[in-house]
N, C-alpha and C. Protein backbone atom coordinates (compact mmCIF):
# COMPACT_ATOMS: atom_id res chain seq x y z
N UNK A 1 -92.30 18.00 25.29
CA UNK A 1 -92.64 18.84 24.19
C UNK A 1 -91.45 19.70 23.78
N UNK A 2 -90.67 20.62 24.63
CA UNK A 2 -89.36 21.21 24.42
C UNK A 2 -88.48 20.27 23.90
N UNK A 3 -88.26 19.07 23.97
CA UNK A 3 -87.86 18.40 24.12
C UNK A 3 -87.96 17.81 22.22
N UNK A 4 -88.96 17.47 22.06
CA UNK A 4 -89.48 17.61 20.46
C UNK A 4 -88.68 18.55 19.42
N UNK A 5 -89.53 20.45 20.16
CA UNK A 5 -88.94 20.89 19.39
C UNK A 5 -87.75 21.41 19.49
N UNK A 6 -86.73 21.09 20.29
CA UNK A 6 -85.16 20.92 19.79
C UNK A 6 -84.91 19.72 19.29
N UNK A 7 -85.20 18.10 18.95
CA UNK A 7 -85.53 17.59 18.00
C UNK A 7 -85.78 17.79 16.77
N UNK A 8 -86.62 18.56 16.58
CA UNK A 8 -86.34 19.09 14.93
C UNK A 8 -85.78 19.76 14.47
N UNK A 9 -84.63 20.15 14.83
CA UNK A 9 -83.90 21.26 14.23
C UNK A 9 -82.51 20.36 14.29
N UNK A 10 -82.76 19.32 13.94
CA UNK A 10 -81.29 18.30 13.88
C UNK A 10 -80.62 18.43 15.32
N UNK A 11 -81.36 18.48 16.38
CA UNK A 11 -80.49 17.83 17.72
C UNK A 11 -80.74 16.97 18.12
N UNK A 12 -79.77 16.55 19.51
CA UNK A 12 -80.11 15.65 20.17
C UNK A 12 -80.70 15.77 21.70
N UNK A 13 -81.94 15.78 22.04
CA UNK A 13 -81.99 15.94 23.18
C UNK A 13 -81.98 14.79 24.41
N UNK A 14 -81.28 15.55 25.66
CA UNK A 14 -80.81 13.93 26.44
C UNK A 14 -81.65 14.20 27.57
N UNK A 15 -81.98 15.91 27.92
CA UNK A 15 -82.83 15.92 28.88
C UNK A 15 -83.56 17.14 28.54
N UNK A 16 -84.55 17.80 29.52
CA UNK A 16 -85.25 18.68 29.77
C UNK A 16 -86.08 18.70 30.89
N UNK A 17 -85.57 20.05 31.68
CA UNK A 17 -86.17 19.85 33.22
C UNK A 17 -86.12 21.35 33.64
N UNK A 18 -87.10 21.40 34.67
CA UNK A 18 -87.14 22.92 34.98
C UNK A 18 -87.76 22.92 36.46
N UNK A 19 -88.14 23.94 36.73
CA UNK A 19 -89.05 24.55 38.14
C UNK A 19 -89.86 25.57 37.49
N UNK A 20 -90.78 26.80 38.19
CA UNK A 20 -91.64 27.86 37.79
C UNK A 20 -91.16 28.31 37.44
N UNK A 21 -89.56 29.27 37.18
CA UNK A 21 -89.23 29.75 36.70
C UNK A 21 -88.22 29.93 35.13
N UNK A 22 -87.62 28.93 35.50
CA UNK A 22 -86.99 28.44 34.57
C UNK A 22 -86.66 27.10 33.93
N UNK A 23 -85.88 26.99 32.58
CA UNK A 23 -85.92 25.66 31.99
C UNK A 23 -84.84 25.31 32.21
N UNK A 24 -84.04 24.04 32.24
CA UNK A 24 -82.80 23.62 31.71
C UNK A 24 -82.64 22.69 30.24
N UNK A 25 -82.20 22.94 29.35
CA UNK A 25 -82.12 21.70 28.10
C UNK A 25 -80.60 21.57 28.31
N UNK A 26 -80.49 19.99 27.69
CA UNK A 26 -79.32 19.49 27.91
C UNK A 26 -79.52 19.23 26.54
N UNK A 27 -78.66 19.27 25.30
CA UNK A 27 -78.55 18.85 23.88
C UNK A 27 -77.56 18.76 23.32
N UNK A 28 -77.40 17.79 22.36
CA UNK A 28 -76.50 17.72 21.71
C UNK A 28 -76.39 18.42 20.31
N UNK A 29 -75.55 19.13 19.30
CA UNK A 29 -75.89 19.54 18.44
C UNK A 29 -74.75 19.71 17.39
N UNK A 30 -74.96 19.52 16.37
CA UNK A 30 -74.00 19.95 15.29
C UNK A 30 -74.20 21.45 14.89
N UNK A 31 -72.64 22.15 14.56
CA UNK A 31 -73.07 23.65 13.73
C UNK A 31 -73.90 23.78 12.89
N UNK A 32 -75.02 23.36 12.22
CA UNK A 32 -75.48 23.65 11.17
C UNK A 32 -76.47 25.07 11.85
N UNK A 33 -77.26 24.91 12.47
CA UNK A 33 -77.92 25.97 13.57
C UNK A 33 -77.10 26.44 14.75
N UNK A 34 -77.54 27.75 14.80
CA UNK A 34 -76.68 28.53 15.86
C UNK A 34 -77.78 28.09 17.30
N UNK A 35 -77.14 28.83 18.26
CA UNK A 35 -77.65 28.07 19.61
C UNK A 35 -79.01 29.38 19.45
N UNK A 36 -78.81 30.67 18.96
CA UNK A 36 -80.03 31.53 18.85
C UNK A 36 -80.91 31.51 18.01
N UNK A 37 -80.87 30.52 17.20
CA UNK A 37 -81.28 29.97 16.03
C UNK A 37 -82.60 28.82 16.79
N UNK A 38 -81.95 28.07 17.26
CA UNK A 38 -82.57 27.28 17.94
C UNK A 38 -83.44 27.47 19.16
N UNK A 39 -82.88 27.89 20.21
CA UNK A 39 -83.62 28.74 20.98
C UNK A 39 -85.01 29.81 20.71
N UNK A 40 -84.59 30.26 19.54
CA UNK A 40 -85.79 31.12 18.80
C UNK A 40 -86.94 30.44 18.58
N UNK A 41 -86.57 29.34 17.44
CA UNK A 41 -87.55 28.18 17.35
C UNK A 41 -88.07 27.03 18.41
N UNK A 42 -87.50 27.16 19.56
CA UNK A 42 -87.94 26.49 20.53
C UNK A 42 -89.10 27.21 21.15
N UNK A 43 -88.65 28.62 21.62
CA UNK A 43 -89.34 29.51 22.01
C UNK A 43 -90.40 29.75 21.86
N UNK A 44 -90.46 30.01 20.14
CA UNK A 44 -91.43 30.67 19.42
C UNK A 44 -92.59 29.51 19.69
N UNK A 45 -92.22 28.55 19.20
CA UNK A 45 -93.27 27.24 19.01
C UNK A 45 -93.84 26.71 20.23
N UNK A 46 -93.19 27.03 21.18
CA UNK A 46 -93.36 26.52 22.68
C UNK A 46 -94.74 27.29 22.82
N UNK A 47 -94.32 28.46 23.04
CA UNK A 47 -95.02 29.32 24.00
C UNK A 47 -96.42 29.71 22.84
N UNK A 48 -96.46 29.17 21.59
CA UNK A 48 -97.64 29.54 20.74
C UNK A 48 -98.32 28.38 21.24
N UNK A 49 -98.05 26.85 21.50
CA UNK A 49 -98.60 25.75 21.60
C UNK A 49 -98.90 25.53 23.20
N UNK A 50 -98.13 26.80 24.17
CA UNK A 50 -98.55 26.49 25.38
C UNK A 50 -100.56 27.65 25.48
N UNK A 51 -99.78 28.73 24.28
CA UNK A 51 -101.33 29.44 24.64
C UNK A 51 -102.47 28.89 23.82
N UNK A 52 -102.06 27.89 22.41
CA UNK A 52 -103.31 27.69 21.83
C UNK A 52 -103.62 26.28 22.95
N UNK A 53 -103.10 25.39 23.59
CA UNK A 53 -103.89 24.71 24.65
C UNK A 53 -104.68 25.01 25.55
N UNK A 54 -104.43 26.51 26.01
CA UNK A 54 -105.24 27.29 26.90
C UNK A 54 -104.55 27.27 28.51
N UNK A 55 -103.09 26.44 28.75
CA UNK A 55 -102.85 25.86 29.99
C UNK A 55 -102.91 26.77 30.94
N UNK A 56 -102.74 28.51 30.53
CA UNK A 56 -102.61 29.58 31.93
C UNK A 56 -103.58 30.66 31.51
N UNK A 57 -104.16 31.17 32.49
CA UNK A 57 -105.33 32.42 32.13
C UNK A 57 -105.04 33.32 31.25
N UNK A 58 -103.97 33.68 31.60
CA UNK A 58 -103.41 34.87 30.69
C UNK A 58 -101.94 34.46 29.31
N UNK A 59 -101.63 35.47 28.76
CA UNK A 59 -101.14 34.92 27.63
C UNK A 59 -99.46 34.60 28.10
N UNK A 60 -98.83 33.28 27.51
CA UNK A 60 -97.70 32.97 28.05
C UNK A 60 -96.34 33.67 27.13
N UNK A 61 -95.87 34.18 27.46
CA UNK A 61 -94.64 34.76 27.04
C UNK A 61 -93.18 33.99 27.48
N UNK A 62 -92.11 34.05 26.76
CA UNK A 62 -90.88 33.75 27.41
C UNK A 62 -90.06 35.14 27.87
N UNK A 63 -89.74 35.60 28.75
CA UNK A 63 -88.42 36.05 28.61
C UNK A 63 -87.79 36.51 27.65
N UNK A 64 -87.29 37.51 27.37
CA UNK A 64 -85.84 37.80 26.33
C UNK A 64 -84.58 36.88 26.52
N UNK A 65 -84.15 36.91 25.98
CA UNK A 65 -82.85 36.23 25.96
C UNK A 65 -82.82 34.95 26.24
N UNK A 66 -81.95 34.14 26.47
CA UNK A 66 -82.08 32.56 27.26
C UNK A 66 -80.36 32.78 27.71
N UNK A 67 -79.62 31.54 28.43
CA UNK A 67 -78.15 31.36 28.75
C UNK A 67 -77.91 30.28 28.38
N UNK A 68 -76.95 30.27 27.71
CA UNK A 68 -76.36 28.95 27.38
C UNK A 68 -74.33 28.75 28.07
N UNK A 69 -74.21 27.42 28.09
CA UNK A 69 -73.24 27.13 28.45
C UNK A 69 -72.52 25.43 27.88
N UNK A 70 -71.66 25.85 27.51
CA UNK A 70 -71.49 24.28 26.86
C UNK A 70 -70.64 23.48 27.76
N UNK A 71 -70.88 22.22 27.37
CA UNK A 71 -69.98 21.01 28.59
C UNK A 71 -69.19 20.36 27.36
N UNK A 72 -68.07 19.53 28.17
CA UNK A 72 -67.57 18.49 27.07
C UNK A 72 -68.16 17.01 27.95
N UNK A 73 -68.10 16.21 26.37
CA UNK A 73 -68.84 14.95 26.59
C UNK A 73 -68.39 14.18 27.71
N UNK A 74 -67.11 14.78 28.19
CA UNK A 74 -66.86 13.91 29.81
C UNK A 74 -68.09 14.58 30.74
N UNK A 75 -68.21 15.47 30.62
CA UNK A 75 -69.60 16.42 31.79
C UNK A 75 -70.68 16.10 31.71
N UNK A 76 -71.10 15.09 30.35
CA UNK A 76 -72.84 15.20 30.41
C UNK A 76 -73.58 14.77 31.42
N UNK A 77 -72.82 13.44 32.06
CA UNK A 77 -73.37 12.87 33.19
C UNK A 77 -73.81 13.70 34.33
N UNK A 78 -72.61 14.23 34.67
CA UNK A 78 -73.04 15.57 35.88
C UNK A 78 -73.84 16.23 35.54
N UNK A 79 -74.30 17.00 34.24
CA UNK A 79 -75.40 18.21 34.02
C UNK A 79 -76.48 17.34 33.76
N UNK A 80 -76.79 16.06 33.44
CA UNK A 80 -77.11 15.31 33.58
C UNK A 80 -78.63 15.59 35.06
N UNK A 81 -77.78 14.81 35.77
CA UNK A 81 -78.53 14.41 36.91
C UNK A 81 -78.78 16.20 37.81
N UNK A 82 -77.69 16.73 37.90
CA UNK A 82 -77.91 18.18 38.09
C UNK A 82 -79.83 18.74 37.63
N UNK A 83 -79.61 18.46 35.82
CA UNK A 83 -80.67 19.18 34.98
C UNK A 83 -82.08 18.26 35.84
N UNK A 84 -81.88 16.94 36.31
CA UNK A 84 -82.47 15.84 36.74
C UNK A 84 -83.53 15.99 38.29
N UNK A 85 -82.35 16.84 38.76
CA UNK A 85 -82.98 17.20 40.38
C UNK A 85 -83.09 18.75 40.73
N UNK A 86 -83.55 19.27 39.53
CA UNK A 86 -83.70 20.99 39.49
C UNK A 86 -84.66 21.13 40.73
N UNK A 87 -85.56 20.47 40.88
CA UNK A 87 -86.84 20.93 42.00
C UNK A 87 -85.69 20.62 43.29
N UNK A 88 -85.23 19.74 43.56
CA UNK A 88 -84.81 19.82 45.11
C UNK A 88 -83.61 20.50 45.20
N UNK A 89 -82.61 20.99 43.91
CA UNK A 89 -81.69 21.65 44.07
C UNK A 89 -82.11 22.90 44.34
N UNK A 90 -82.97 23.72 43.74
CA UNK A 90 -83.44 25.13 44.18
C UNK A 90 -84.24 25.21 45.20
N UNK A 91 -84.44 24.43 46.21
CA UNK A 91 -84.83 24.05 47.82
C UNK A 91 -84.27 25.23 48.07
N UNK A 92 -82.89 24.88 47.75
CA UNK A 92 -81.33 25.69 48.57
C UNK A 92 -81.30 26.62 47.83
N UNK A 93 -81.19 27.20 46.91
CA UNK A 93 -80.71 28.33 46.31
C UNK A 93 -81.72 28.67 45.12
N UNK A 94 -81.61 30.44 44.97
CA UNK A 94 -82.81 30.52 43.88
C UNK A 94 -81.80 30.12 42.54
N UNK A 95 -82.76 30.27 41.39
CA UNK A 95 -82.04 30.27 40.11
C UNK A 95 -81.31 31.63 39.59
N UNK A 96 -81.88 32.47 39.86
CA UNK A 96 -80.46 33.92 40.11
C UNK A 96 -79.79 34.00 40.70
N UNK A 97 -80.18 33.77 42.02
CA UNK A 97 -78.41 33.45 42.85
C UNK A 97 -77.63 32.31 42.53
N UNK A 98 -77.89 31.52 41.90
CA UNK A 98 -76.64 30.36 40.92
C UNK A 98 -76.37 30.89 40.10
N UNK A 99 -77.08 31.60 38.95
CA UNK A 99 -76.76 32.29 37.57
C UNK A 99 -75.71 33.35 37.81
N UNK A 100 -75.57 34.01 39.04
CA UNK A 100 -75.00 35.01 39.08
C UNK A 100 -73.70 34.48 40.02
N UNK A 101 -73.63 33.93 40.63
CA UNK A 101 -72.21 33.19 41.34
C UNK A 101 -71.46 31.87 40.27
N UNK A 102 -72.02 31.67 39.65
CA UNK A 102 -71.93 30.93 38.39
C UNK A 102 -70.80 32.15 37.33
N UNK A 103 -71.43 33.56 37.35
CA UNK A 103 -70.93 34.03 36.14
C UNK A 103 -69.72 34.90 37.16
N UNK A 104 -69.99 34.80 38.39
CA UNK A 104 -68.36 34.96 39.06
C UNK A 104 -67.75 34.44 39.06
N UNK A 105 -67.82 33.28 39.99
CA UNK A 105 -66.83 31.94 39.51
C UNK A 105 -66.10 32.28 38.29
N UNK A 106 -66.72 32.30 37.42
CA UNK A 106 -65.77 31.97 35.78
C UNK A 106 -65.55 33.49 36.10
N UNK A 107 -65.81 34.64 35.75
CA UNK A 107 -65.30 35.82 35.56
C UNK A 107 -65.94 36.56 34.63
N UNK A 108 -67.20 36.34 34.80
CA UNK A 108 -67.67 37.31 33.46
C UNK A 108 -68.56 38.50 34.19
N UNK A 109 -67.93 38.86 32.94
CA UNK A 109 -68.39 40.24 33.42
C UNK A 109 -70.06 40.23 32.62
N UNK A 110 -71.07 40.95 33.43
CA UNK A 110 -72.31 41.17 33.42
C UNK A 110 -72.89 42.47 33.66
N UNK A 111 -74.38 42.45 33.01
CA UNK A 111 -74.50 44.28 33.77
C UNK A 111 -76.27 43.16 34.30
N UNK A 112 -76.32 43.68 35.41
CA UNK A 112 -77.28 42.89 36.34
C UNK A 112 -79.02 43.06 35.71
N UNK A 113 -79.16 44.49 34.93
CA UNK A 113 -80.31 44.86 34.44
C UNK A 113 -80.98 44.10 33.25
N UNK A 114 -79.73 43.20 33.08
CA UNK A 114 -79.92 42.23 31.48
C UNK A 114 -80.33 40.65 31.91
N UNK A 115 -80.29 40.91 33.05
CA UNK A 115 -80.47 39.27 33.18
C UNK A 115 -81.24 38.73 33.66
N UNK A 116 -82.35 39.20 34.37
CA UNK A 116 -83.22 39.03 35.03
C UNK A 116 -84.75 39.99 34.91
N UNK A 117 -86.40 39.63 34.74
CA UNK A 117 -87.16 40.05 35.01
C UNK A 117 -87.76 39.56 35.81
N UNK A 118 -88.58 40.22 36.91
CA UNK A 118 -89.16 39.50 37.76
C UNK A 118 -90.26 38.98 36.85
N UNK A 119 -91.14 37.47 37.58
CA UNK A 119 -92.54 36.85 36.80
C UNK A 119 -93.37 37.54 37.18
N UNK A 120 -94.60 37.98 36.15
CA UNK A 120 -95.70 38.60 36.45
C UNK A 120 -96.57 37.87 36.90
């Protein structure tokens, strides 16, 4: 279904995979839409079509924000199979402790209160 609607907004999607907490999309895309552009409309449409199905008791919300990171077309393979084995990769590690040794590694600077809510 995510998968769809980044489909209509002129992409290409190659994957989509997640665990309870979070998603991964893998896409391809031309500038015509910005990546918050898209994300918005993924969002928006997602989470209206996850509550008019009825799938969770209470009402489904996303998160603020999302992360994005771009690969070049030599990388897709790796994020690939990575996006592929999300359930047994976070065996080992949560998805904040990658997000955040992830944004060391490279060097970015972060303020920790922005990046994370716990799930209700």
């Amino acid at each position: 279904m995510i998968g769809n609607l980044i489909n209509e907004v002129n992409c290409k999607t190659l994957i989509v995979n997640g665990v309870s907490d979070h998603v991964h999309c893998l896409f391809g895309f031309r500038p015509v839409h910005s990546i918050s552009e898209i994300m918005q409309s993924v969002k928006a449409k997602s989470s209206k079509w996850i509550n008019e199905k009825g799938f969770l008791k209470n009402r489904f919300e996303w998160q603020e924000g999302y992360g994005s990171v771009t690969y070049s077309h030599g990388q897709v393979d790796v994020v690939f199979r990575y996006i592929k084995n999300q359930e047994r990769h976070h065996q080992k590690e949560t998805f904040k402790d990658e997000y955040v040794g992830m944004l060391k590694k490279y060097g970015v600077n972060y303020d920790e209160k922005y990046l994370f809510y716990e799930p209700i």
